[in-house]
C-alpha atoms as a PDB file:
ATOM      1  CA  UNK A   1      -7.900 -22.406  -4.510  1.00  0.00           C
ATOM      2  CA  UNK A   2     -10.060 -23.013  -1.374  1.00  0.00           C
ATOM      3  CA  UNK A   3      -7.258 -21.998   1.049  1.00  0.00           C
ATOM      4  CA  UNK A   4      -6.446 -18.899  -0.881  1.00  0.00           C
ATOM      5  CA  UNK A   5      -9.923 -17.646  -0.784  1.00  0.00           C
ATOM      6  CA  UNK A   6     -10.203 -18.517   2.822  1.00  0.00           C
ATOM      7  CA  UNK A   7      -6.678 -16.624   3.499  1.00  0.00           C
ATOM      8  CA  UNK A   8      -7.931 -13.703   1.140  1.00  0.00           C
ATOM      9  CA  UNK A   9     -11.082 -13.353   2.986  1.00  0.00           C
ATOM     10  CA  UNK A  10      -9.788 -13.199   6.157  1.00  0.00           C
ATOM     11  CA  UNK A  11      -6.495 -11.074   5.157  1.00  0.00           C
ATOM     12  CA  UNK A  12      -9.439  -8.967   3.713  1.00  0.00           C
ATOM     13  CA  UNK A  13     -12.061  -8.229   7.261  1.00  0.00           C
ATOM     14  CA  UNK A  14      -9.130  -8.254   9.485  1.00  0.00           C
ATOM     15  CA  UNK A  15      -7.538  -5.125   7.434  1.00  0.00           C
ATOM     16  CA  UNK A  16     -10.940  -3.751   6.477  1.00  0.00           C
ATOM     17  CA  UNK A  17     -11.712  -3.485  10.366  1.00  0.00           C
ATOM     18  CA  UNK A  18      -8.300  -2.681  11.607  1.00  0.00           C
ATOM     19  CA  UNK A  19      -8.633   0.439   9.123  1.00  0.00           C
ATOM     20  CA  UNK A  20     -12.367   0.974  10.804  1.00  0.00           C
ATOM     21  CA  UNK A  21     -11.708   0.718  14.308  1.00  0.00           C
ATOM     22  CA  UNK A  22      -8.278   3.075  13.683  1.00  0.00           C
ATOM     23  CA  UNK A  23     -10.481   5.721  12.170  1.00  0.00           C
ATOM     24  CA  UNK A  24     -13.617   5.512  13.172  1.00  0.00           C
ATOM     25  CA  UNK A  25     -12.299   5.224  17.110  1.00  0.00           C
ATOM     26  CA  UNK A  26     -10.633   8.453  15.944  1.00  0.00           C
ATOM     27  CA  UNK A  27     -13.680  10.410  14.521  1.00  0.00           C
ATOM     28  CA  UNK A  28     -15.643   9.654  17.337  1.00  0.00           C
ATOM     29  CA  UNK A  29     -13.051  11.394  19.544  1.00  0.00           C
ATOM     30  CA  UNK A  30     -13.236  14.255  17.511  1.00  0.00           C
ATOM     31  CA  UNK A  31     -16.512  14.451  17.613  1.00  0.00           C
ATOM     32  CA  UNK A  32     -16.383  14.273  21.524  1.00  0.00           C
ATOM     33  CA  UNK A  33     -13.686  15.896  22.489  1.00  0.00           C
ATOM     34  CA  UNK A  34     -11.325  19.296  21.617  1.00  0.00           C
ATOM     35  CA  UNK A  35      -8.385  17.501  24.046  1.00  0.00           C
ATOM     36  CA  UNK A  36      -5.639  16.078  21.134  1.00  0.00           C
ATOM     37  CA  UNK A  37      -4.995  13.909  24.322  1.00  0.00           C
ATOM     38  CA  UNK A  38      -8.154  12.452  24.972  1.00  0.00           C
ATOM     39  CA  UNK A  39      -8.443  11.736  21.580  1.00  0.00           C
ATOM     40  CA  UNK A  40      -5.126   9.865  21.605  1.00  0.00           C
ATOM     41  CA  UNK A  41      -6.442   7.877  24.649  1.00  0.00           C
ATOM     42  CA  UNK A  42      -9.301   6.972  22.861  1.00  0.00           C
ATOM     43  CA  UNK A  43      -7.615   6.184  19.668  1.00  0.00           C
ATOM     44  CA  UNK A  44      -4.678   4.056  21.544  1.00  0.00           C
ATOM     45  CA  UNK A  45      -7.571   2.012  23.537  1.00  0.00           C
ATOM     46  CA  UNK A  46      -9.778   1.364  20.433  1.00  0.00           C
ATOM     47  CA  UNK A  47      -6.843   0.171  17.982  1.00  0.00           C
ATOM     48  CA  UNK A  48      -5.208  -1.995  20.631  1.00  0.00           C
ATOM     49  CA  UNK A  49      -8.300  -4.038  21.775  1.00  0.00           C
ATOM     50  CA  UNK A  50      -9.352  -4.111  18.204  1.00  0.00           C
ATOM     51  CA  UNK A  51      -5.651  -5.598  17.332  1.00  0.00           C
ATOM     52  CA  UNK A  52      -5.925  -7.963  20.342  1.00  0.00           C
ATOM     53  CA  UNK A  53      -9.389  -9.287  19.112  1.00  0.00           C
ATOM     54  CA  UNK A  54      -8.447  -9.391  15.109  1.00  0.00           C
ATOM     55  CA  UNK A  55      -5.413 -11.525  15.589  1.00  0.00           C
ATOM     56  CA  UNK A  56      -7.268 -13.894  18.087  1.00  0.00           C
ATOM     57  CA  UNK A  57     -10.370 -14.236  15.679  1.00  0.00           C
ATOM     58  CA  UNK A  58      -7.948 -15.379  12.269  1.00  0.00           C
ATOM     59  CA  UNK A  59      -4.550 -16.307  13.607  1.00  0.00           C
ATOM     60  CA  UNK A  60      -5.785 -19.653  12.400  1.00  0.00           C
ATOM     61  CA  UNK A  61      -7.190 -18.726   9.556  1.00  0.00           C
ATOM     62  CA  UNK A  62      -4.508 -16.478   7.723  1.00  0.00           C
ATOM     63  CA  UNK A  63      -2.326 -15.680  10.475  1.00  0.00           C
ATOM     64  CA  UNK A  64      -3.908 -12.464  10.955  1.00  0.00           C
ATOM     65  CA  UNK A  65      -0.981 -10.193   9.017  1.00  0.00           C
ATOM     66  CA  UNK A  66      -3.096  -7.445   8.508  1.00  0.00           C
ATOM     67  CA  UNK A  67       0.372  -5.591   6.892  1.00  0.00           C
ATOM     68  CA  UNK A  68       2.108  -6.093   3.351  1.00  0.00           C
ATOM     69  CA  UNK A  69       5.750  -5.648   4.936  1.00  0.00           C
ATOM     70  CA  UNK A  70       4.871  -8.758   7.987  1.00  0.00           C
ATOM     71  CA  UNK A  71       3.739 -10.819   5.065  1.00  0.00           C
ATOM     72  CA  UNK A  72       6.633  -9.988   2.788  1.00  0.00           C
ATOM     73  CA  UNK A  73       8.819 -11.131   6.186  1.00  0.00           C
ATOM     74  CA  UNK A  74       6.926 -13.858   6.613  1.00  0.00           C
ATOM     75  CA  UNK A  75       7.602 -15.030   2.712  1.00  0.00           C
ATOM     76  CA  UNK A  76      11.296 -14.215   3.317  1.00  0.00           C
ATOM     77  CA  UNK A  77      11.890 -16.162   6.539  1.00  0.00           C
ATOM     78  CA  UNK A  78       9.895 -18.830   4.888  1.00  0.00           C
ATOM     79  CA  UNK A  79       6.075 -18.924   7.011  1.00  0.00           C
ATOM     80  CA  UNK A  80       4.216 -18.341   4.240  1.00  0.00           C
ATOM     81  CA  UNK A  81       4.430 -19.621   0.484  1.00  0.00           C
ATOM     82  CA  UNK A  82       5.697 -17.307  -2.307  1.00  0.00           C
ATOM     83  CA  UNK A  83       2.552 -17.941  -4.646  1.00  0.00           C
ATOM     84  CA  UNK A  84      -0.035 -16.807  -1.509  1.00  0.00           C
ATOM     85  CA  UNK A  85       1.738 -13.281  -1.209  1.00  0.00           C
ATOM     86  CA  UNK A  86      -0.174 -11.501  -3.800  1.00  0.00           C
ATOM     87  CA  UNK A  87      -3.253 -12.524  -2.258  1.00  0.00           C
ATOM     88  CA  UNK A  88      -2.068 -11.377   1.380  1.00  0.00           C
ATOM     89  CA  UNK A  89      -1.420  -8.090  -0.398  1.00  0.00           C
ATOM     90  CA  UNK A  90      -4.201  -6.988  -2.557  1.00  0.00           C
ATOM     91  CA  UNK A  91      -6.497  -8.562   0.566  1.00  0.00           C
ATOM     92  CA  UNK A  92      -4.917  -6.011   2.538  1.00  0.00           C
ATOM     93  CA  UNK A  93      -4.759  -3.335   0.319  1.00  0.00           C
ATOM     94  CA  UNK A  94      -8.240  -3.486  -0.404  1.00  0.00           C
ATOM     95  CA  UNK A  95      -9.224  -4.422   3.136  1.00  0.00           C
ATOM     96  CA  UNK A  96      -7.771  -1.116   4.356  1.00  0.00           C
ATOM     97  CA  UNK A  97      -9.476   0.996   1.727  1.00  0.00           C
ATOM     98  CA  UNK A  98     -13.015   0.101   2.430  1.00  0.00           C
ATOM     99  CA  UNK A  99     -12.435   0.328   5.849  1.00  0.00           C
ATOM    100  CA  UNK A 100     -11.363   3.740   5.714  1.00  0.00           C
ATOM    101  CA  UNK A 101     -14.332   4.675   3.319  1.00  0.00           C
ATOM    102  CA  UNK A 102     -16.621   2.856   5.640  1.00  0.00           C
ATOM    103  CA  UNK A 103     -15.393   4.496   8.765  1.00  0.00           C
ATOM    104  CA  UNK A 104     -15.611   8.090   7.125  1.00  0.00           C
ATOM    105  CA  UNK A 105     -19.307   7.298   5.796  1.00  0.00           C
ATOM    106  CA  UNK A 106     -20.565   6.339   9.009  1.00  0.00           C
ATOM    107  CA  UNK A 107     -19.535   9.906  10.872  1.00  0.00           C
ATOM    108  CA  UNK A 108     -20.654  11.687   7.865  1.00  0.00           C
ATOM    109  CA  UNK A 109     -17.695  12.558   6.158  1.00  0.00           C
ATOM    110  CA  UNK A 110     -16.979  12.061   2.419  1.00  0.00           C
ATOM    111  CA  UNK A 111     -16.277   8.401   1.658  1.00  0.00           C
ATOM    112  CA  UNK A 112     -13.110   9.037   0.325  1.00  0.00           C
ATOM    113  CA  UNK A 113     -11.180  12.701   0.929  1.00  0.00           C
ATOM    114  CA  UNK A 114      -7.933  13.370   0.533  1.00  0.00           C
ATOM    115  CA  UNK A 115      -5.897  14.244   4.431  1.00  0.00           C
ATOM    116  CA  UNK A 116      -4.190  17.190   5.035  1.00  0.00           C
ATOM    117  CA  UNK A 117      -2.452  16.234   8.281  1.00  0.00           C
ATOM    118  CA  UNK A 118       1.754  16.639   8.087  1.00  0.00           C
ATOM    119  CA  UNK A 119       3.173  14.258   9.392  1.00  0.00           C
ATOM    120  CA  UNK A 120       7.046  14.909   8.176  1.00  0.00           C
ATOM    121  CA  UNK A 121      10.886  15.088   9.344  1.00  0.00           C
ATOM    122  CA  UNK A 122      13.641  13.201   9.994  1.00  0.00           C
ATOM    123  CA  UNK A 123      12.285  12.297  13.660  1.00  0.00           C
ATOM    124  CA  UNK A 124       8.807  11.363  12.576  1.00  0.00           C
ATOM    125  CA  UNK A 125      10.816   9.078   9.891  1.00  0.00           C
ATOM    126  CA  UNK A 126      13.388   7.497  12.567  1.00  0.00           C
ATOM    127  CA  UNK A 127      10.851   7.073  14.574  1.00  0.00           C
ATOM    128  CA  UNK A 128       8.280   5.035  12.082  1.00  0.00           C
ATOM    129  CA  UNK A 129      11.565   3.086  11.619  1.00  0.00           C
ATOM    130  CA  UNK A 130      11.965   1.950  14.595  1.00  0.00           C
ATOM    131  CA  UNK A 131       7.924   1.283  15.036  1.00  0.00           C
ATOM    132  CA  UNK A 132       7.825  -1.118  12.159  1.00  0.00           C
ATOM    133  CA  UNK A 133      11.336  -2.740  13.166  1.00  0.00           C
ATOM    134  CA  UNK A 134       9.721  -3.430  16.708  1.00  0.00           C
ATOM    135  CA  UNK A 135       6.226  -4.799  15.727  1.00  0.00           C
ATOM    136  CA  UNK A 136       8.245  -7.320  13.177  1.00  0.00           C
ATOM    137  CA  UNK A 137      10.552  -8.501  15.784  1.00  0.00           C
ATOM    138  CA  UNK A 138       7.744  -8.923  18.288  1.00  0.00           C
ATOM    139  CA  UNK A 139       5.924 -10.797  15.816  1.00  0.00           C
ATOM    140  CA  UNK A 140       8.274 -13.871  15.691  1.00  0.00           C
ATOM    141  CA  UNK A 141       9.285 -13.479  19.003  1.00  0.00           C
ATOM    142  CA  UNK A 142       6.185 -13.955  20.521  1.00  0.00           C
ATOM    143  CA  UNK A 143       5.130 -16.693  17.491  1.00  0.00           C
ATOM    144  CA  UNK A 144       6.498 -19.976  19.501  1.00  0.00           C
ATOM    145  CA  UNK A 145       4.225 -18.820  22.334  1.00  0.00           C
ATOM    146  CA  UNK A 146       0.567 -18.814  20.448  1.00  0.00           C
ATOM    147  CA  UNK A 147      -1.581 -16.774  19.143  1.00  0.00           C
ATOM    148  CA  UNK A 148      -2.876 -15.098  22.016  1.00  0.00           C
ATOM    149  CA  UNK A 149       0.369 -14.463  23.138  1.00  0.00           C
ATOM    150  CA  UNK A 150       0.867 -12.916  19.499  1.00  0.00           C
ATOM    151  CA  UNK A 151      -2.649 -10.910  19.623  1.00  0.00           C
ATOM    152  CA  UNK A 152      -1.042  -9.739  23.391  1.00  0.00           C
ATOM    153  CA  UNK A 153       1.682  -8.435  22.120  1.00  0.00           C
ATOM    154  CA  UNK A 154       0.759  -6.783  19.325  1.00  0.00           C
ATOM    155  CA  UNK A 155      -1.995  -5.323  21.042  1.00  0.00           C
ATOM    156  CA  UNK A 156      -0.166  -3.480  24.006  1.00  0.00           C
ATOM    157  CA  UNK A 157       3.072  -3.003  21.661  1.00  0.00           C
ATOM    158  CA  UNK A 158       0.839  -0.426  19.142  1.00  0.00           C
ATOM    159  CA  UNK A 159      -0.873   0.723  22.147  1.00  0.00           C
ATOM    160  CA  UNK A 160       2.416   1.730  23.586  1.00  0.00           C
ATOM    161  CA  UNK A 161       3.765   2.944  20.080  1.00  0.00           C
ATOM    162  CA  UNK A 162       1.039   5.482  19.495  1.00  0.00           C
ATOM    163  CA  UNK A 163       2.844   7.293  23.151  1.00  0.00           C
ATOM    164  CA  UNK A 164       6.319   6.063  22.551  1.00  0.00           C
ATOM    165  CA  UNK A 165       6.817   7.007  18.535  1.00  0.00           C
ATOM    166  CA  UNK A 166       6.222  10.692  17.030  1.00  0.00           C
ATOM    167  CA  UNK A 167       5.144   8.970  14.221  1.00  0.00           C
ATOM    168  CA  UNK A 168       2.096   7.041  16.558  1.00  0.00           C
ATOM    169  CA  UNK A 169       3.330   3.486  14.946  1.00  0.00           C
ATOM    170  CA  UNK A 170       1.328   2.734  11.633  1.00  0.00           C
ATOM    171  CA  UNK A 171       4.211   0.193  11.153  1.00  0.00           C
ATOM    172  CA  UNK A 172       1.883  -0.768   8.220  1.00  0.00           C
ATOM    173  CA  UNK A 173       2.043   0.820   4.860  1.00  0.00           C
ATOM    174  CA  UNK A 174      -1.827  -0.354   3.790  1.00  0.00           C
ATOM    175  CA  UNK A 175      -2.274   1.714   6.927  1.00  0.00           C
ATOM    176  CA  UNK A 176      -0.720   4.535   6.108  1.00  0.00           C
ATOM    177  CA  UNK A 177      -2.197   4.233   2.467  1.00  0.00           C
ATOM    178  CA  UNK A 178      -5.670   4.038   3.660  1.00  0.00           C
ATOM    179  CA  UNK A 179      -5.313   6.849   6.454  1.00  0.00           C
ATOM    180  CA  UNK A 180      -4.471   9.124   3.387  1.00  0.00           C
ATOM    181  CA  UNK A 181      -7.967   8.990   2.602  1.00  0.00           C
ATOM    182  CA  UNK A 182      -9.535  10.849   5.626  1.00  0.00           C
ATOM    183  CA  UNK A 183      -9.486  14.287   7.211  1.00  0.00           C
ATOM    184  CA  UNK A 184      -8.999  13.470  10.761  1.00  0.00           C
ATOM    185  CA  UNK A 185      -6.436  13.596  12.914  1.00  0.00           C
ATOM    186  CA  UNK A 186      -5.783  10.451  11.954  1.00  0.00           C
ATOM    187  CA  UNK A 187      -5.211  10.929   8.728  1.00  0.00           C
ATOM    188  CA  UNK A 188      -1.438  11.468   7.069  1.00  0.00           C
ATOM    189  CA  UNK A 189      -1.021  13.841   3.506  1.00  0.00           C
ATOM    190  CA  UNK A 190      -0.574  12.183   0.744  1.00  0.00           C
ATOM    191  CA  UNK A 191       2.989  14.245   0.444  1.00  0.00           C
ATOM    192  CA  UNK A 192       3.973  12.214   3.958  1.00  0.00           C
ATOM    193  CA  UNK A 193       2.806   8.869   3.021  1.00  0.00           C
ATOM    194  CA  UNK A 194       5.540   7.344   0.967  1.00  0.00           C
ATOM    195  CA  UNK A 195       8.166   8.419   3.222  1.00  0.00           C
ATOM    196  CA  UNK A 196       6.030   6.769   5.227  1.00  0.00           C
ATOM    197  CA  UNK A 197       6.075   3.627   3.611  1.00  0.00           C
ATOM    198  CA  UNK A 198       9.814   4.118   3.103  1.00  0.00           C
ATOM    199  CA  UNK A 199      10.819   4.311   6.564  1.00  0.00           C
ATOM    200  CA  UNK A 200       8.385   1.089   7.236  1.00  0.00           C
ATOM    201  CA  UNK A 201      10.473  -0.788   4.512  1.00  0.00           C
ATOM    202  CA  UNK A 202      13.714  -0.376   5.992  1.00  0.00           C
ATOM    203  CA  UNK A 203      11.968  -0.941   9.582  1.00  0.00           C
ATOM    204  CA  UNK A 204      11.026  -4.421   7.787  1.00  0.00           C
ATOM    205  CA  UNK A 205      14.603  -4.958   6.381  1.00  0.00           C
ATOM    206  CA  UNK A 206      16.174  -4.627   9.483  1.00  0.00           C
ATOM    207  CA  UNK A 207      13.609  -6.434  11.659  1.00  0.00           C
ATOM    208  CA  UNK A 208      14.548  -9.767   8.925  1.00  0.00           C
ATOM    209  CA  UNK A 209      18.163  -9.224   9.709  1.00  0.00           C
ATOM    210  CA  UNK A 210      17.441  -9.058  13.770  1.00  0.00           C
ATOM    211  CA  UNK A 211      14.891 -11.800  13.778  1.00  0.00           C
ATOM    212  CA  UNK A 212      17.214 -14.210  11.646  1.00  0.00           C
ATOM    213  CA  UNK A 213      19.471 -13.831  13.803  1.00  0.00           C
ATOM    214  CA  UNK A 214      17.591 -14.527  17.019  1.00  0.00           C
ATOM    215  CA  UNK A 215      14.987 -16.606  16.582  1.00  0.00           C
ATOM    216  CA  UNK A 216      15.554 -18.368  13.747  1.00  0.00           C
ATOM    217  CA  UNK A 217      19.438 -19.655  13.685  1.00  0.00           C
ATOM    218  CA  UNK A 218      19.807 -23.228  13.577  1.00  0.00           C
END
């Protein structure tokens, strides 16, 4: 019960600040700028230092999954125990939702309000496909090579995926849940979000498939 409150906890601040440093980065831009690019630029730096620093900080705590579908790979390819899943999840669920209230309070916007960003079609889908099959497969790949390899990676991958992807990468569906909940252009309607989610879920499928087959055949 120790471990799982350890792994809960840290499942928990990793999320809750990955949600506040994706958000907040982004209201802060907004509140600086009128350039959608600069804002982007701003957003990309914040969320990929923050990502680099997150994983570092409780790789070797939780593993620093920060995202339902990498622990639901990780249960499938066997890294993490069956019975610590739920906790993983609801960390990260709830993790992402107080960050996203948090980040709203603190640049004065309701705590919770409902986006009206669209973020929809078959290319923004494909493309959030392909984001969450990448950041999987990078995952194990870079796994063997330690955790600051795996904080590296991660890092630069999002930060290339908010440039290369229409979709700007969530690859994370208690990301895209949470970013729901704010009016920024961060923020995704709550009619995109479970296509959304769908498109990560194959994304995960496939990344299994692809990483069984080359980094984990015996």
């Amino acid at each position: 019960m120790k471990n799982k409150s350890r792994y809960f906890l840290a499942e928990l601040l990793g999320s809750c600040f990955l949600v506040m440093i994706i958000v907040g980065s982004g209201l802060m831009a907004e509140n600086l700028t009128n350039d959608v690019a600069v804002m982007l630029i701003a957003n990309t730096i914040a969320t990929g230092a923050g990502l680099f620093v997150l994983i570092t900080v409780f790789a070797d705590v939780s593993g620093a999954h920060f995202n339902p579908f990498v622990s639901i790979a990780m249960t499938i390819t066997g890294k993490l125990k069956k019975k610590l899943l739920p906790y993983y999840i609801i960390a990260q669920l709830v993790g992402c939702l107080i960050g996203v209230g948090l980040a709203n309070f603190f640049f004065e916007h309701e705590i919770y309000e409902l986006s009206t960003k669209s973020r929809d079609g078959i290319y923004i889908f494909t493309s959030e496909v392909i984001a969450t099959l990448g950041l999987i497969i990078i995952i194990f790949g870079s796994m063997k090579s330690g955790k600051i390899a795996v904080a590296a990676s991660v890092g630069l991958y999002i930060t290339a995926g908010y440039w290369f992807t229409s979709s700007t990468s969530f690859a994370n569906p208690a990301v895209a849940l949470a970013r729901t909940f704010t009016e920024s252009f961060t923020g995704i309607s709550y009619l995109n979000t479970p296509y959304y989610i769908l498109a990560e879920f194959i994304g995960m499928i496939l990344a299994i498939y692809i990483v069984r087959k080359l980094f984990l055949y015996k």
